[in-house]
N, C-alpha and C. Protein backbone atom coordinates (compact mmCIF):
# COMPACT_ATOMS: atom_id res chain seq x y z
N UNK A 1 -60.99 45.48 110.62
CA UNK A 1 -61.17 45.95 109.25
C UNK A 1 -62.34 46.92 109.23
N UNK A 2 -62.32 48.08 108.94
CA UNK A 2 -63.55 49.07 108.64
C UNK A 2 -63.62 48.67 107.40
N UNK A 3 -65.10 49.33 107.49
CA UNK A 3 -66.19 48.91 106.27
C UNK A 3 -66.23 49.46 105.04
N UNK A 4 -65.27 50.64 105.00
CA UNK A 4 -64.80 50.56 103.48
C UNK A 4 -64.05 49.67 102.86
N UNK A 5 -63.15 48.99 103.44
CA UNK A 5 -62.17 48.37 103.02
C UNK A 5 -63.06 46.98 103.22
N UNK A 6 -63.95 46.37 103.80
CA UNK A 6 -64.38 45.30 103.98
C UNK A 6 -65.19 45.62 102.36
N UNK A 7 -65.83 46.49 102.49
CA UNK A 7 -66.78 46.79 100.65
C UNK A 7 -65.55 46.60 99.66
N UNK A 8 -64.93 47.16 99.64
CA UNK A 8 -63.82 46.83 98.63
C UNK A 8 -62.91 45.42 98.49
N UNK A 9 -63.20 45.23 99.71
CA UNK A 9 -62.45 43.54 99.51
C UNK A 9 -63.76 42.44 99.00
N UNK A 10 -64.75 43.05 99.04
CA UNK A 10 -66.22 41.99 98.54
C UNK A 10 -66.52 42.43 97.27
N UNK A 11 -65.71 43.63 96.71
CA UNK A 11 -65.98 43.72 95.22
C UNK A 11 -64.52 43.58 94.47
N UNK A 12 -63.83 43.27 95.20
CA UNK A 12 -62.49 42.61 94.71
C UNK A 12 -62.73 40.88 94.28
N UNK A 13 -63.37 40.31 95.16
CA UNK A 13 -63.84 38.93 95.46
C UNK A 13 -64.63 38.56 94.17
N UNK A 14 -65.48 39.52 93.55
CA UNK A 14 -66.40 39.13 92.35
C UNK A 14 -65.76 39.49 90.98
N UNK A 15 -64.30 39.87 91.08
CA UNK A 15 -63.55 40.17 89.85
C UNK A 15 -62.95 39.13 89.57
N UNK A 16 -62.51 38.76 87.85
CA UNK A 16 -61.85 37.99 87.11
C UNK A 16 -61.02 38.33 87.53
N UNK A 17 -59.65 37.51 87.26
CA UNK A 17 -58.12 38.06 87.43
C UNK A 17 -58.03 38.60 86.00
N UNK A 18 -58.70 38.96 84.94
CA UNK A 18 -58.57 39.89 84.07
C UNK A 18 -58.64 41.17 84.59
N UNK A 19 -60.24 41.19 85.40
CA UNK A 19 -60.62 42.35 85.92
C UNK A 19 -59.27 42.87 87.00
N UNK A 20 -59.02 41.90 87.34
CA UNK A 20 -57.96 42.86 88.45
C UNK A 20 -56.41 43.19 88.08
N UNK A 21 -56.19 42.65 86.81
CA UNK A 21 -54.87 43.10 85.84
C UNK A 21 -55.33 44.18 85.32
N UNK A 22 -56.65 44.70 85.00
CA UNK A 22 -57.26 45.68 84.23
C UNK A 22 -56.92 46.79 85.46
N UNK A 23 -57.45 46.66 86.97
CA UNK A 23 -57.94 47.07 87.76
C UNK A 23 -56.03 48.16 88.02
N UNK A 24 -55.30 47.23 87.98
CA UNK A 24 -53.73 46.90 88.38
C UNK A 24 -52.71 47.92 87.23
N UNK A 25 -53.65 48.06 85.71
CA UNK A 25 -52.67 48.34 84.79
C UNK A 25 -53.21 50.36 85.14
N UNK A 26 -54.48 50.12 86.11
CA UNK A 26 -55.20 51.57 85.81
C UNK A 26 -54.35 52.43 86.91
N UNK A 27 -53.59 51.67 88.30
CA UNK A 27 -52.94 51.90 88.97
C UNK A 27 -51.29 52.25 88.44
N UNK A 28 -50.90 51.83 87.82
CA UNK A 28 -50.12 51.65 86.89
C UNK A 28 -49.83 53.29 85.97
N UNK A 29 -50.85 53.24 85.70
CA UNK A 29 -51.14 54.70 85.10
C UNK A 29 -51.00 55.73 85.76
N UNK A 30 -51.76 55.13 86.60
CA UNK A 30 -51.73 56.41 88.14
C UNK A 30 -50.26 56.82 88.60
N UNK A 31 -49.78 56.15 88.52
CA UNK A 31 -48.10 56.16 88.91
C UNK A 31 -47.27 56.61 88.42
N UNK A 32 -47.79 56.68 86.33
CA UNK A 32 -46.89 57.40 85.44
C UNK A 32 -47.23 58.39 85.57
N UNK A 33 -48.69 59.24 86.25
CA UNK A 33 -49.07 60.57 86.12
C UNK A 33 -48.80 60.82 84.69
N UNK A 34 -48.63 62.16 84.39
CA UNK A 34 -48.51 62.56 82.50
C UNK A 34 -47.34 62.64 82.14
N UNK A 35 -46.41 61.21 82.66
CA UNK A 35 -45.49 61.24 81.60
C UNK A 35 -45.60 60.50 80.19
N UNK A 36 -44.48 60.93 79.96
CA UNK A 36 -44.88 60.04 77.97
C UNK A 36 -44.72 59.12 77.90
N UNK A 37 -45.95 58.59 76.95
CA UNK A 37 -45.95 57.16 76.91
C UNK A 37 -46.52 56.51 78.12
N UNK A 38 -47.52 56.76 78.91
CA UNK A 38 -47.33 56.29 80.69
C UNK A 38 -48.19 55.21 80.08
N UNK A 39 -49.01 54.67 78.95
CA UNK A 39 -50.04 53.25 78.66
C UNK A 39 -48.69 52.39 77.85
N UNK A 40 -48.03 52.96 77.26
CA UNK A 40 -46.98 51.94 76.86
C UNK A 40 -46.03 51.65 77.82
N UNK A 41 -45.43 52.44 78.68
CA UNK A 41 -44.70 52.34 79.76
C UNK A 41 -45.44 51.14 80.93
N UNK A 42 -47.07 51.12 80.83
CA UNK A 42 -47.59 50.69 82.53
C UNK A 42 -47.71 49.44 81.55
N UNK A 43 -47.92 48.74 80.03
CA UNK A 43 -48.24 48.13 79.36
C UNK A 43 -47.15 46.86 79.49
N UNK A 44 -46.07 47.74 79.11
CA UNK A 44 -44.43 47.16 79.13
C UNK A 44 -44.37 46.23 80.28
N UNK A 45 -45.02 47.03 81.62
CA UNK A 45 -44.04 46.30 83.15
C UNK A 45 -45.00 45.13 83.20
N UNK A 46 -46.08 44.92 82.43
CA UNK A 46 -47.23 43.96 82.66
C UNK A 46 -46.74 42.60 82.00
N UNK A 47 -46.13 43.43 80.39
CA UNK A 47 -45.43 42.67 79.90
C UNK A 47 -44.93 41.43 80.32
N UNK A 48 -43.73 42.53 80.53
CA UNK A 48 -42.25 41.94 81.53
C UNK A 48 -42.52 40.92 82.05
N UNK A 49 -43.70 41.18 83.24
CA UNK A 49 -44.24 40.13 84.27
C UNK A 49 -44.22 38.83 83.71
N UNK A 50 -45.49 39.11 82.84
CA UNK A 50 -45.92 38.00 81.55
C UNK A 50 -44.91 37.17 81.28
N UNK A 51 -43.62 37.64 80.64
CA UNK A 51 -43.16 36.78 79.84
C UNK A 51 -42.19 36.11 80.38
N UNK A 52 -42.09 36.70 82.13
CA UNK A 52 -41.28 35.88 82.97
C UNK A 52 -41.74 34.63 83.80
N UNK A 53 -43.19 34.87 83.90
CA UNK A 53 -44.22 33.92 84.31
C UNK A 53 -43.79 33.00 83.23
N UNK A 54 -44.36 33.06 81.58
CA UNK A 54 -44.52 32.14 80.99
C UNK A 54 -43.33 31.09 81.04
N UNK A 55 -42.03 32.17 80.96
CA UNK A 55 -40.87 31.26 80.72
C UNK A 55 -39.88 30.39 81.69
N UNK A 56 -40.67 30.72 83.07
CA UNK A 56 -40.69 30.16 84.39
C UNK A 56 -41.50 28.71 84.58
N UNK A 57 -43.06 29.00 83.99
CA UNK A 57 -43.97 28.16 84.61
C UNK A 57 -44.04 27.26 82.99
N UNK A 58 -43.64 27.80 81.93
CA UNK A 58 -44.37 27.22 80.58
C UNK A 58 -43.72 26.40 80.27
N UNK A 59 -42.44 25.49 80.50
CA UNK A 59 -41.63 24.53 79.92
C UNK A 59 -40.94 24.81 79.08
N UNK A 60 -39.94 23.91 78.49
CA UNK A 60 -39.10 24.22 77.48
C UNK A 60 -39.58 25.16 76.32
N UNK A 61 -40.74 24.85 75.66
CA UNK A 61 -41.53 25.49 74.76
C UNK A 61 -42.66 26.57 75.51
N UNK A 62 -42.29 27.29 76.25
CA UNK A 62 -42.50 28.26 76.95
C UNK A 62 -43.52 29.30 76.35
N UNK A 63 -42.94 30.00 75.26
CA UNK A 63 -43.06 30.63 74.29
C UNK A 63 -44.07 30.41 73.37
N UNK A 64 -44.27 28.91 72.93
CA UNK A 64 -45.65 28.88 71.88
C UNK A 64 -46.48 29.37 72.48
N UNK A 65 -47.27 29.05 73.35
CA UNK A 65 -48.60 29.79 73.58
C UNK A 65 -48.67 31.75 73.50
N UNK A 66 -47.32 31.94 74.24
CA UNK A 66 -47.46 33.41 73.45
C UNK A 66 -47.42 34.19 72.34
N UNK A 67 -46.88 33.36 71.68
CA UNK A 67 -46.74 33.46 70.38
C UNK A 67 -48.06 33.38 69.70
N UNK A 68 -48.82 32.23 70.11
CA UNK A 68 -50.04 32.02 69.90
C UNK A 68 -51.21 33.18 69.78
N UNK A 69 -51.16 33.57 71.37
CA UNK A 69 -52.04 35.19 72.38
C UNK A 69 -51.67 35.91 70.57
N UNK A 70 -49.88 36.40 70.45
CA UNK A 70 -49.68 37.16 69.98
C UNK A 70 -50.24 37.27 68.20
N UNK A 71 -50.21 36.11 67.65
CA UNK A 71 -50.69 35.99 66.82
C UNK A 71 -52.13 35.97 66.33
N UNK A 72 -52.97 35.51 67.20
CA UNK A 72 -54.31 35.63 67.44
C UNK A 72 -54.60 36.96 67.54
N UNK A 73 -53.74 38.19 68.21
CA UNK A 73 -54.25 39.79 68.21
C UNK A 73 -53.79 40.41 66.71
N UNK A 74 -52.84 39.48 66.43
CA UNK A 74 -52.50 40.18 65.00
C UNK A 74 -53.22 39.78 63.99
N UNK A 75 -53.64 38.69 63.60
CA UNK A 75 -54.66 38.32 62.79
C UNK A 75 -56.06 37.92 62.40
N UNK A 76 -56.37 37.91 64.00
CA UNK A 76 -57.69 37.62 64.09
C UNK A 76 -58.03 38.79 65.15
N UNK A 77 -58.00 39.61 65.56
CA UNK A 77 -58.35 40.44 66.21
C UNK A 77 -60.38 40.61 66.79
N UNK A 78 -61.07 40.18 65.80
CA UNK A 78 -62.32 39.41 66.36
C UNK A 78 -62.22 38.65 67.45
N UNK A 79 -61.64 37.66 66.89
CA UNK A 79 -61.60 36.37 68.40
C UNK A 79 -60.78 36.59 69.63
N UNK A 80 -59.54 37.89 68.97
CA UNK A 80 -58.97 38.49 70.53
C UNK A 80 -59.59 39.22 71.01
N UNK A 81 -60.49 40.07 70.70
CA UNK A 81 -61.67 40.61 71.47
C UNK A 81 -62.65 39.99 72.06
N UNK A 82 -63.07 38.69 71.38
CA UNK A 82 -63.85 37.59 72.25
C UNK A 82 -63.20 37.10 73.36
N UNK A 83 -61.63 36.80 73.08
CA UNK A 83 -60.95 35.93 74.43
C UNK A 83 -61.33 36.92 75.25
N UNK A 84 -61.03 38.24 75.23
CA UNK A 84 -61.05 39.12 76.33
C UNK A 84 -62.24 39.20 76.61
N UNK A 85 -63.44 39.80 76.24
CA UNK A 85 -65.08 39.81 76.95
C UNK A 85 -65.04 38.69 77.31
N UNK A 86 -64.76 37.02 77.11
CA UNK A 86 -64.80 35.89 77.91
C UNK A 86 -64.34 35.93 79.11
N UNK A 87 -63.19 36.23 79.34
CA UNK A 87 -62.04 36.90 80.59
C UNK A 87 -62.79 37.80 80.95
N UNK A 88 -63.25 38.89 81.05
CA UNK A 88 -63.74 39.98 82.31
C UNK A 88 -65.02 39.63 82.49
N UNK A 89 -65.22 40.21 83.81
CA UNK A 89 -66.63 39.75 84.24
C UNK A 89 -67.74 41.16 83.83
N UNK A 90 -67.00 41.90 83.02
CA UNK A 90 -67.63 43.64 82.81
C UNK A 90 -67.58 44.00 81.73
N UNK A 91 -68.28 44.55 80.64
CA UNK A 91 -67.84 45.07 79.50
C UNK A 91 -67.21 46.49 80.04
N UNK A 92 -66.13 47.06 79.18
CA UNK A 92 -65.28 47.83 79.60
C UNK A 92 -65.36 48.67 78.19
């Protein structure tokens, strides 16, 4: 392993898995280059992921807790900005 990649795997190591979905959605971007829509497009596939995880790993009632996430950004949008600065290890 050379020592760039050893530095980058030791500042990979001190990231939230927020930080590295953040890190992941910026790659993401990179990929749409300037097509349209490329933050709703890289947003979408994160989505996707999401809601196949939940409805895989979450049980029959799969769904409440996202519903939950989702409702919490729609109405309280304060405290969804708190969940998130709780989640990253960086203000962004």
């Amino acid at each position: 392993m050379d020592k760039s990649s050893n530095q980058h795997q030791h500042t990979d190591d001190h990231q939230t898995p927020l930080d590295k979905t953040e890190q992941f959605y910026q790659t993401l971007l990179a990929h749409y280059a300037d097509g349209n829509d490329k933050e709703l497009r890289a947003a979408s596939k994160l989505l996707l992921i999401a809601i196949d995880k939940f409805q895989r790993h979450g049980g029959p009632i799969w769904y409440t807790l996202m519903y939950e996430y989702i409702n919490i950004a729609i109405h309280e949008p304060e405290k969804f900005e708190l969940i998130l600065l709780q989640n990253r290890g960086s203000t962004h």
